[in-house]
Protein backbone atom coordinates (compact mmCIF):
# COMPACT_ATOMS: atom_id res chain seq x y z
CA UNK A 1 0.00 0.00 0.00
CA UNK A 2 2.88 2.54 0.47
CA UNK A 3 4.59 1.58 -2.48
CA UNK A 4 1.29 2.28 -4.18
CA UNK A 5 0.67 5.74 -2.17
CA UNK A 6 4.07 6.53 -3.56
CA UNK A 7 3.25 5.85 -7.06
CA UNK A 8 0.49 8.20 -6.90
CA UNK A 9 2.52 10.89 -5.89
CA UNK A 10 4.81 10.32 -8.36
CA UNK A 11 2.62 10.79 -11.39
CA UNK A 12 -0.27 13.09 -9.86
CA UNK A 13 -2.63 10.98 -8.39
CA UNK A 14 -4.33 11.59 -5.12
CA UNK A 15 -7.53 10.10 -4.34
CA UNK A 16 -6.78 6.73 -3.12
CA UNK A 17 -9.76 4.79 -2.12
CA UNK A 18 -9.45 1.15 -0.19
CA UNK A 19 -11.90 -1.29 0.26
CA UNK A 20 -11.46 -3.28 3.93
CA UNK A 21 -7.82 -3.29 4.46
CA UNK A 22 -5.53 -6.37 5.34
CA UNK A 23 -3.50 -4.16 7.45
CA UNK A 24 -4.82 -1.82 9.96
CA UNK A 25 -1.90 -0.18 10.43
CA UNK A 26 -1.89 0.67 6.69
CA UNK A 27 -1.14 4.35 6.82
CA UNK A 28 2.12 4.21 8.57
CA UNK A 29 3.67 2.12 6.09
CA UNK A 30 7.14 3.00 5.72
CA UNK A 31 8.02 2.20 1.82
CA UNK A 32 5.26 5.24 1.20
CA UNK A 33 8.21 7.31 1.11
CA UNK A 34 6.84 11.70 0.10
CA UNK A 35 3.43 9.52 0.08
CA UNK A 36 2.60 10.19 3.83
CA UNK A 37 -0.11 12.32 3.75
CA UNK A 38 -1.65 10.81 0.58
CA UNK A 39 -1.87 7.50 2.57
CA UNK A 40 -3.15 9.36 5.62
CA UNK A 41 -6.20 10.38 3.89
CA UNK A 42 -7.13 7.60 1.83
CA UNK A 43 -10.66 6.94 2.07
CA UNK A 44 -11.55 3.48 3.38
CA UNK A 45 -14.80 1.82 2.10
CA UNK A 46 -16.29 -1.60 3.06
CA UNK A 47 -17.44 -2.21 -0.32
CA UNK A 48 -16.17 -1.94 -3.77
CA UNK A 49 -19.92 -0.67 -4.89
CA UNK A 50 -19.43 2.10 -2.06
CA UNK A 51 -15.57 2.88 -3.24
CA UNK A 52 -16.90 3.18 -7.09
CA UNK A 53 -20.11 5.02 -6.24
CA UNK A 54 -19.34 8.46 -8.45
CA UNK A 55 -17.05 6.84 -11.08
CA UNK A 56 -18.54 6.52 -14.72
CA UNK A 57 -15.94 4.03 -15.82
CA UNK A 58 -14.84 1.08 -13.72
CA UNK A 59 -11.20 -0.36 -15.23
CA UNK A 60 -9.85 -3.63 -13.52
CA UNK A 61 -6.28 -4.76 -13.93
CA UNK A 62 -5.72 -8.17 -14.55
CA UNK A 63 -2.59 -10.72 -15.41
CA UNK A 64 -4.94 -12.28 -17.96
CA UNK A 65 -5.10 -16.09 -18.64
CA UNK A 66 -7.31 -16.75 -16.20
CA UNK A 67 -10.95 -18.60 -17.32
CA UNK A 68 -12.92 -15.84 -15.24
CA UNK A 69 -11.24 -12.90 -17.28
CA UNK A 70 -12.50 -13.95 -20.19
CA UNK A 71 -15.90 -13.10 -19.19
CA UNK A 72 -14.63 -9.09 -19.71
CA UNK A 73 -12.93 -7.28 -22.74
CA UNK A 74 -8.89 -7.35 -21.86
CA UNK A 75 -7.18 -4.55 -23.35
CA UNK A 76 -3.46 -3.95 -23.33
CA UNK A 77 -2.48 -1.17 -21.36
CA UNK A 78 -1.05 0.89 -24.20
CA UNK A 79 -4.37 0.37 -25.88
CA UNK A 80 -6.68 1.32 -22.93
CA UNK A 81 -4.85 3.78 -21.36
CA UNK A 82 -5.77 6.66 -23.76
CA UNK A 83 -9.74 5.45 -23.36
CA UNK A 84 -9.11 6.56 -19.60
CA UNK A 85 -7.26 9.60 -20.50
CA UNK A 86 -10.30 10.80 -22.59
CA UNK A 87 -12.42 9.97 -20.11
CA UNK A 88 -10.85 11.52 -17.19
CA UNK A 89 -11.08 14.47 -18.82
CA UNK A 90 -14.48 15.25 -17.33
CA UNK A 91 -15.19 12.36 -15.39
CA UNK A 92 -14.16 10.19 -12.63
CA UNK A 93 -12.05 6.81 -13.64
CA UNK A 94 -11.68 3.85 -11.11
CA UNK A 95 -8.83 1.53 -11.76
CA UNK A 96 -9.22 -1.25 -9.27
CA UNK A 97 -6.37 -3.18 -8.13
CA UNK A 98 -6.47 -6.41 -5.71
CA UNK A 99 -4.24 -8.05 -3.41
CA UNK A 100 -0.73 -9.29 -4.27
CA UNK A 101 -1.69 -12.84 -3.29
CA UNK A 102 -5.50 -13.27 -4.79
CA UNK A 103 -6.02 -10.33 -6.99
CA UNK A 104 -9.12 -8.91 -7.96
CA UNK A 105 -12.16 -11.73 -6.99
CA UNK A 106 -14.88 -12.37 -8.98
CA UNK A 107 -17.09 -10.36 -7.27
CA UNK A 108 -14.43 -7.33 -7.76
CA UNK A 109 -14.29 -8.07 -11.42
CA UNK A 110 -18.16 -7.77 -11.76
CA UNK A 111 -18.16 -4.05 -11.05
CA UNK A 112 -15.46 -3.81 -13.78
CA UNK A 113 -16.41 -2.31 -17.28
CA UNK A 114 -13.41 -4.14 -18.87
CA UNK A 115 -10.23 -5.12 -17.69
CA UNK A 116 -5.98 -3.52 -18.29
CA UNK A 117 -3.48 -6.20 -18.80
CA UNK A 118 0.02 -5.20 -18.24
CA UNK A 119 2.26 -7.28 -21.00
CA UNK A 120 4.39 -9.52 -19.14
CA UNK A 121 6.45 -12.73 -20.20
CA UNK A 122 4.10 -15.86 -19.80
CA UNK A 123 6.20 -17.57 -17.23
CA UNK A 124 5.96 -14.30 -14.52
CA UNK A 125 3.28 -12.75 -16.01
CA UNK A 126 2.40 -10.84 -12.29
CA UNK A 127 3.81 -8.10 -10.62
CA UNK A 128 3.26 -6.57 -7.25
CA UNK A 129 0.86 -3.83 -6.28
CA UNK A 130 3.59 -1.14 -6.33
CA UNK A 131 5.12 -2.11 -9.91
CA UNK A 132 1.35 -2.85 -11.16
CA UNK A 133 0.05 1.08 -9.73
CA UNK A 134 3.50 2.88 -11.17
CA UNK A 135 3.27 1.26 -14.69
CA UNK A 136 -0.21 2.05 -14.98
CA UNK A 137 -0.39 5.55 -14.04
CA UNK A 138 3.17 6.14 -15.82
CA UNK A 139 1.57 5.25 -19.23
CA UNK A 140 -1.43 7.26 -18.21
CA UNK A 141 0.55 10.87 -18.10
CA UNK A 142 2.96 10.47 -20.48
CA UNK A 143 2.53 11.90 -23.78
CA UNK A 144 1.16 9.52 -26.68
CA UNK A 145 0.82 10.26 -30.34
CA UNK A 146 -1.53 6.90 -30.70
CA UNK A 147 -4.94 7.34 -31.80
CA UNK A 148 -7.79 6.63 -29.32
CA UNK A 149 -9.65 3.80 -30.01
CA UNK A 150 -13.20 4.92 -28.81
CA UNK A 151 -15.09 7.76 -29.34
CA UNK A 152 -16.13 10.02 -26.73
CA UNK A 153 -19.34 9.81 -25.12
CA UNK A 154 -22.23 11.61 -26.83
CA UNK A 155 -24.58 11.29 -23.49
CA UNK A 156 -23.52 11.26 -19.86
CA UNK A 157 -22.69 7.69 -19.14
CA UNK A 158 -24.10 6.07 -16.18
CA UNK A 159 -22.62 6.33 -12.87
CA UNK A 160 -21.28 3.05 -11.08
CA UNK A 161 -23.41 4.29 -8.59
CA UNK A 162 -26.68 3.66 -10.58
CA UNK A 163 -25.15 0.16 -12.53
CA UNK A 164 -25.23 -0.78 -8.66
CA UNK A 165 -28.67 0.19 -8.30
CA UNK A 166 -30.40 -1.28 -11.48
CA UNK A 167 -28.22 -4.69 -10.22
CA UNK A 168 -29.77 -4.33 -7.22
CA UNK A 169 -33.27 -3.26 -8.45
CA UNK A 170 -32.98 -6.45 -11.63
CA UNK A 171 -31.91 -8.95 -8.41
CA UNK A 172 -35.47 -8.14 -6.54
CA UNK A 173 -37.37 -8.69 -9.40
CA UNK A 174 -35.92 -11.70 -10.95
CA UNK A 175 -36.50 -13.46 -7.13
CA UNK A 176 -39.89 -12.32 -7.09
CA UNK A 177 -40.74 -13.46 -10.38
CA UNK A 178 -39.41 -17.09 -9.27
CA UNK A 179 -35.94 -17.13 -11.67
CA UNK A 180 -33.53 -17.30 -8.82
CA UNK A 181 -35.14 -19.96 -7.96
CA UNK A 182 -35.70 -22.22 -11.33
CA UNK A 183 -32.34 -21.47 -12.43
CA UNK A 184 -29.91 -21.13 -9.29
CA UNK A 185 -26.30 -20.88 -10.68
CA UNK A 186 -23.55 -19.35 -9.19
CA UNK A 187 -23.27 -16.15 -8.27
CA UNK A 188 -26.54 -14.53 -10.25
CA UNK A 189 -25.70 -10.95 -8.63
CA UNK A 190 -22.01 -10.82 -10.54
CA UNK A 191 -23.46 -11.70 -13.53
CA UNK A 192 -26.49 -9.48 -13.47
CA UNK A 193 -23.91 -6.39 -12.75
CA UNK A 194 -21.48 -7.74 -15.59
CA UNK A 195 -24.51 -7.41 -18.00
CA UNK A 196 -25.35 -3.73 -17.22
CA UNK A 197 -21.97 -2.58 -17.06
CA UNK A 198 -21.62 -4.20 -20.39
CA UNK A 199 -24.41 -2.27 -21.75
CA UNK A 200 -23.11 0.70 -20.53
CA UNK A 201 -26.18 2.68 -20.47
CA UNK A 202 -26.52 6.66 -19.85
CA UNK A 203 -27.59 8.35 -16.99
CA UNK A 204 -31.04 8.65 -18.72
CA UNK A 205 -31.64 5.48 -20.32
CA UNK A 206 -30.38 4.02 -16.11
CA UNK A 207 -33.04 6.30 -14.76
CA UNK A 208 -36.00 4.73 -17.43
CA UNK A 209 -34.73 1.42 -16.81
CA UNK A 210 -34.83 1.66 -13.32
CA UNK A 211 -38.63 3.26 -13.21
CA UNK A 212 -39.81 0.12 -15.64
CA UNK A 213 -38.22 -2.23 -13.39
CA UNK A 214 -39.51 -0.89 -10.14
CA UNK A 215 -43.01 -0.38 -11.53
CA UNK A 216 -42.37 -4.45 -12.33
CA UNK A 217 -41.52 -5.24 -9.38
CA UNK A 218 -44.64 -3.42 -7.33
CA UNK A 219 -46.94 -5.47 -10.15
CA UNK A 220 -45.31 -8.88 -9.20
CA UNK A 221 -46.13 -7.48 -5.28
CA UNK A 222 -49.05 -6.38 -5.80
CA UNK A 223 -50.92 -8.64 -8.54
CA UNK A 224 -54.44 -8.04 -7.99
CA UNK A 225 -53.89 -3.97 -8.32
């Protein structure tokens, strides 16, 4: 986590956000060298939905070559790091990073719109969360000639904060309608959030979606009205 903090500082990034902590004593870690206040007021969260909230694009970063990934779009980091560039321009960015040991889970990986691979040789493709955070945000500042690969948004995109909400919202209604329980599989929640953020809807199009769903859900509750 210091090496991390340090990172930040060294390319211009501030707002660290973590999600429940292996190490209390976090903040006073000794490798965040000029980092020390930037760790001191890192925001902790207990969940990745809460940490994400006000972020309209969710990256993860990933080793690839694991069977779970594959369930995302992986995009080099020299490829994806000008999509976040553009989009930072107005809007907040989330690049998620997990533990040295486990890495993102798949419940982490839900929340993600698409994953960053850093390109590594296959035998050691992993690196630790201080190389992973440098790389990363080094590529993100420094000066590129490449051309984007997406176009910029022509609507304002939905928050993570309201892809959390339709998940939630889609959940109650498929259990009332009985799916959950004709077709129990895995975790149903990760893969109902994988879908939206897939679909990447706007704020708007979230907001309609969420009003036909709820008005759903009251009919299921209340079927004689």
């Amino acid at each position: 986590m210091g090496a991390a903090a340090r990172a930040m500082s060294n390319f211009g990034f501030a707002d660290m956000r973590v999600v429940r902590p292996y190490e209390a004593a976090f903040r006073e870690a000794r490798s965040a060298v000029g980092a020390l206040d930037l760790l001191a007021n890192a925001r902790e969260y207990e969940t990745v939905a809460e940490a994400i909230a006000d972020c309209s694009l969710v990256v993860g970063t990933s080793a690839g070559g694991r069977k779970r990934d594959a369930l995302h779009d992986i995009h080099r980091l020299e490829a994806g790091a000008p999509v976040i560039q553009r989009t930072l321009n107005d809007k907040r960015v989330a690049m998620l990073f997990g533990s040295e040991k486990f890495g993102l889970s798949n419940d982490d990986l839900s929340h993600c719109d698409w994953l960053l691979h850093i390109p590594a040789r296959d035998e050691h493709p992993s690196m630790n969360l201080g190389q992973a955070v440098a790389v990363c945000l080094y590529e993100l500042i420094r000066d590129t000639a490449a051309p984007l690969p997406v176009q910029p948004f022509q609507t304002e995109p939905a928050s993570a904060g309201q892809a959390e909400l339709l998940t939630a919202v889609a959940m109650e209604v498929l259990s009332e309608s009985g799916f959950l329980q004709r077709h129990p599989r895995g975790n149903m929640q990760a893969e109902v959030r994988r879908i939206v953020h897939r679909s990447r809807p706007n704020a708007k199009d979230a907001e309609v979606a969420l009003g036909m769903m709820r008005q759903t859900l009251w009919k299921l509750r209340n079927p004689r009205n």
